[in-house]
Every structure is written in C-alpha cells, then in structure tokens.
Protein backbone atom coordinates (compact mmCIF):
# COMPACT_ATOMS: atom_id res chain seq x y z
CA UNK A 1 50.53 -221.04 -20.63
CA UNK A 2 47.93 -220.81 -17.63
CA UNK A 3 50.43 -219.82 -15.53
CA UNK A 4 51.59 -216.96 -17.65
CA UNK A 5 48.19 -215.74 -18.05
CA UNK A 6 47.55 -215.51 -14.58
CA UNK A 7 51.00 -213.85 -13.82
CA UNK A 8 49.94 -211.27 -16.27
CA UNK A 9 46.82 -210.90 -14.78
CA UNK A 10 48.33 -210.36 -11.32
CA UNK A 11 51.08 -208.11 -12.87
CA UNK A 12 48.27 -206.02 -14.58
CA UNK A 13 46.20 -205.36 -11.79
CA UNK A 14 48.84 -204.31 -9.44
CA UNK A 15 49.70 -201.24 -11.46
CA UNK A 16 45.57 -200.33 -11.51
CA UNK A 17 45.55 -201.05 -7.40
CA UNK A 18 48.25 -198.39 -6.84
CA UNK A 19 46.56 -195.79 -9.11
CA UNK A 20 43.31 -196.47 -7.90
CA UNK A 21 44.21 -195.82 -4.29
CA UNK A 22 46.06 -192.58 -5.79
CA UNK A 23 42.53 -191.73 -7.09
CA UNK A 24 41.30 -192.48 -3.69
CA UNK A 25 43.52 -189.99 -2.07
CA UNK A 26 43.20 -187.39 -4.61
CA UNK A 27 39.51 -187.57 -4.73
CA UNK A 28 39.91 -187.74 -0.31
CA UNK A 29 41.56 -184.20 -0.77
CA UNK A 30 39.28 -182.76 -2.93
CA UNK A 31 36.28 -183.65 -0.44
CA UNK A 32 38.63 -182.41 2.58
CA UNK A 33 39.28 -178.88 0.49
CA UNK A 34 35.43 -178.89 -0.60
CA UNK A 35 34.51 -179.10 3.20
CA UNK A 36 37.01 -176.35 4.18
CA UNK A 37 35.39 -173.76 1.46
CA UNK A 38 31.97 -174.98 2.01
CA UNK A 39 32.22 -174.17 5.75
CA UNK A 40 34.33 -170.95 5.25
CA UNK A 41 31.64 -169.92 3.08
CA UNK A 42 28.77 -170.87 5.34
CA UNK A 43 30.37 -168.63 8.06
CA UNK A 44 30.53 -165.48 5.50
CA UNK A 45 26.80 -166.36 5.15
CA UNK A 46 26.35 -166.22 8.89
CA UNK A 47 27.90 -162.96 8.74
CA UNK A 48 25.91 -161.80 5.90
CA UNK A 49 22.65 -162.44 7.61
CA UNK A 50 23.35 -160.81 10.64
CA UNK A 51 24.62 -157.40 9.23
CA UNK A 52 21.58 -157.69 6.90
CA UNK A 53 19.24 -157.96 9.72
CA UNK A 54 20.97 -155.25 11.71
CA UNK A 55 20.39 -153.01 8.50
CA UNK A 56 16.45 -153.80 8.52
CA UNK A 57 16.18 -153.14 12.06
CA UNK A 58 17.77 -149.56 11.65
CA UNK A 59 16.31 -148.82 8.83
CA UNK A 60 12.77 -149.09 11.04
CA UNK A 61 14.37 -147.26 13.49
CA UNK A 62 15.24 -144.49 11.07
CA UNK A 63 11.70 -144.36 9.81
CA UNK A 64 10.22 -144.09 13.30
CA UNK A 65 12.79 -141.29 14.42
CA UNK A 66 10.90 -139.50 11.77
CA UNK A 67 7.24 -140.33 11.92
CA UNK A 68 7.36 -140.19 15.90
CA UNK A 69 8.09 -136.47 15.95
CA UNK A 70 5.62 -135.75 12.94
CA UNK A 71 2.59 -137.46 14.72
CA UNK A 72 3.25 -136.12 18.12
CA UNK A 73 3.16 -132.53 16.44
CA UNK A 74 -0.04 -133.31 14.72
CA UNK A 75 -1.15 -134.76 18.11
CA UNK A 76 -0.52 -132.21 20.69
CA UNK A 77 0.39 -128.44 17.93
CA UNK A 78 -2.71 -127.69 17.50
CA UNK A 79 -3.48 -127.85 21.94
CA UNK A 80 -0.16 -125.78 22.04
CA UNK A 81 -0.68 -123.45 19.09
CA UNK A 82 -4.34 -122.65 20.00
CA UNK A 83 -3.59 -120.13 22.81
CA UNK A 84 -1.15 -118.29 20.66
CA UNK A 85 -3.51 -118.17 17.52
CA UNK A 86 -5.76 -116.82 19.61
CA UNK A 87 -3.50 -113.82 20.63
CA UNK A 88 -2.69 -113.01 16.96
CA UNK A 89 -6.22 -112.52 16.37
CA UNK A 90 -7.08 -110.93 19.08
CA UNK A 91 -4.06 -108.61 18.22
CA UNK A 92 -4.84 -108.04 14.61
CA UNK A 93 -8.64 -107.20 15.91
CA UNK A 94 -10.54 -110.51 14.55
CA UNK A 95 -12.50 -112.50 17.32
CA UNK A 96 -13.84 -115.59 17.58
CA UNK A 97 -17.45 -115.18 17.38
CA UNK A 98 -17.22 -112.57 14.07
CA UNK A 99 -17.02 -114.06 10.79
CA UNK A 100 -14.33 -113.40 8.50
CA UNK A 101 -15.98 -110.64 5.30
CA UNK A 102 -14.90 -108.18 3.43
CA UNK A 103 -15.73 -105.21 5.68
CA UNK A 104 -13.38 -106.55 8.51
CA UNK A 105 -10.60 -106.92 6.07
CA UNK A 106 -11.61 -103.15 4.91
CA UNK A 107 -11.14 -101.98 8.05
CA UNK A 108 -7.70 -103.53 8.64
CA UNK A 109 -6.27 -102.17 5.63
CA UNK A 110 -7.42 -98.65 6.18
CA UNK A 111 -5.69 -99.13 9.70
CA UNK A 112 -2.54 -100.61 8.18
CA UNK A 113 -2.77 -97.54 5.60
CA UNK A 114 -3.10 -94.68 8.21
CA UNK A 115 0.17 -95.49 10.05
C-alpha cells in the first residue's frame, strides 16, 4: 500500500508541475505585455511634456509681443508726441505759459463762430 500511495503522490503532482509552469508562462506574458504598454505609455508622456512646455513658452512669448509694444509707447509717446502737441496748441492759439480759463475758451468760440 506504500507504494501505491507514493505512485499517487507522484502521479498527482505531475499534473500540478505542468499547470504551474503554464501559470508561469502566462503570468511571463502578462509582465512582457505590461512592459510593452508601460513603456509605450511613458513615451506618450515624453511627448506630452514637451508639447506642454512648448505651449508655456509661447504663451510668454505671446504676452510679451503685447506688453513690449505697450511699454515702449508709454516710454518714448510722450518724447515723440510732445513736439506735435505743441503745434496743435500753438495752432488753436493756447501757449504754454497761459493758463487754461474761461475767457480763452470765449475767445475761441467767437473765432470758430465768425467763420
């Protein structure tokens, strides 16, 4: 009877042996096709990052193509425009020196009127 028990031993494992190493290789190929996704999706996150970064850099390019013009005009107008205000007011008859009442403006409007 000792014998039989051990041949039924034997005979039992041999059937768990083949399934385990069928486990084995299953579980093998589902780490090999984990790996394949994991690094496919790894490069889609390289790619990601780098168009993301190109969009912040542009967008603070964009802002400074339109501050740049905005404080060079508040910089160096009022230099430019000074000569040319001073040639409207010297053409509508208000200088520098007088100060700006209501007999001046009285004046212009009866000039304006008479024409």
């Amino acid at each position: 009877m000792k014998k039989q028990k051990k041949k039924q031993e034997i005979t039992d494992d041999s059937p768990a042996i083949s399934s385990d190493t069928a486990d084995h290789e299953k579980l093998f190929d589902a780490v090999r096709k984990n790996i394949a996704w994991s690094e496919a999706i790894y490069k889609q996150n390289e790619k990601m990052l780098r168009h993301m970064r190109w969009m912040s850099i542009m967008s603070f390019v964009r802002i400074l193509i339109f501050l740049i013009p905005i404080i060079l005009g508040i910089i160096y107008l009022p230099a430019i425009l000074r000569p040319i205000w001073e040639q409207y007011q010297s053409l509508i008859g208000f200088s520098n020196t007088s100060s700006f009442d209501s007999d001046s403006v009285r004046t212009l409007l009866e000039q304006f009127s008479n024409k």
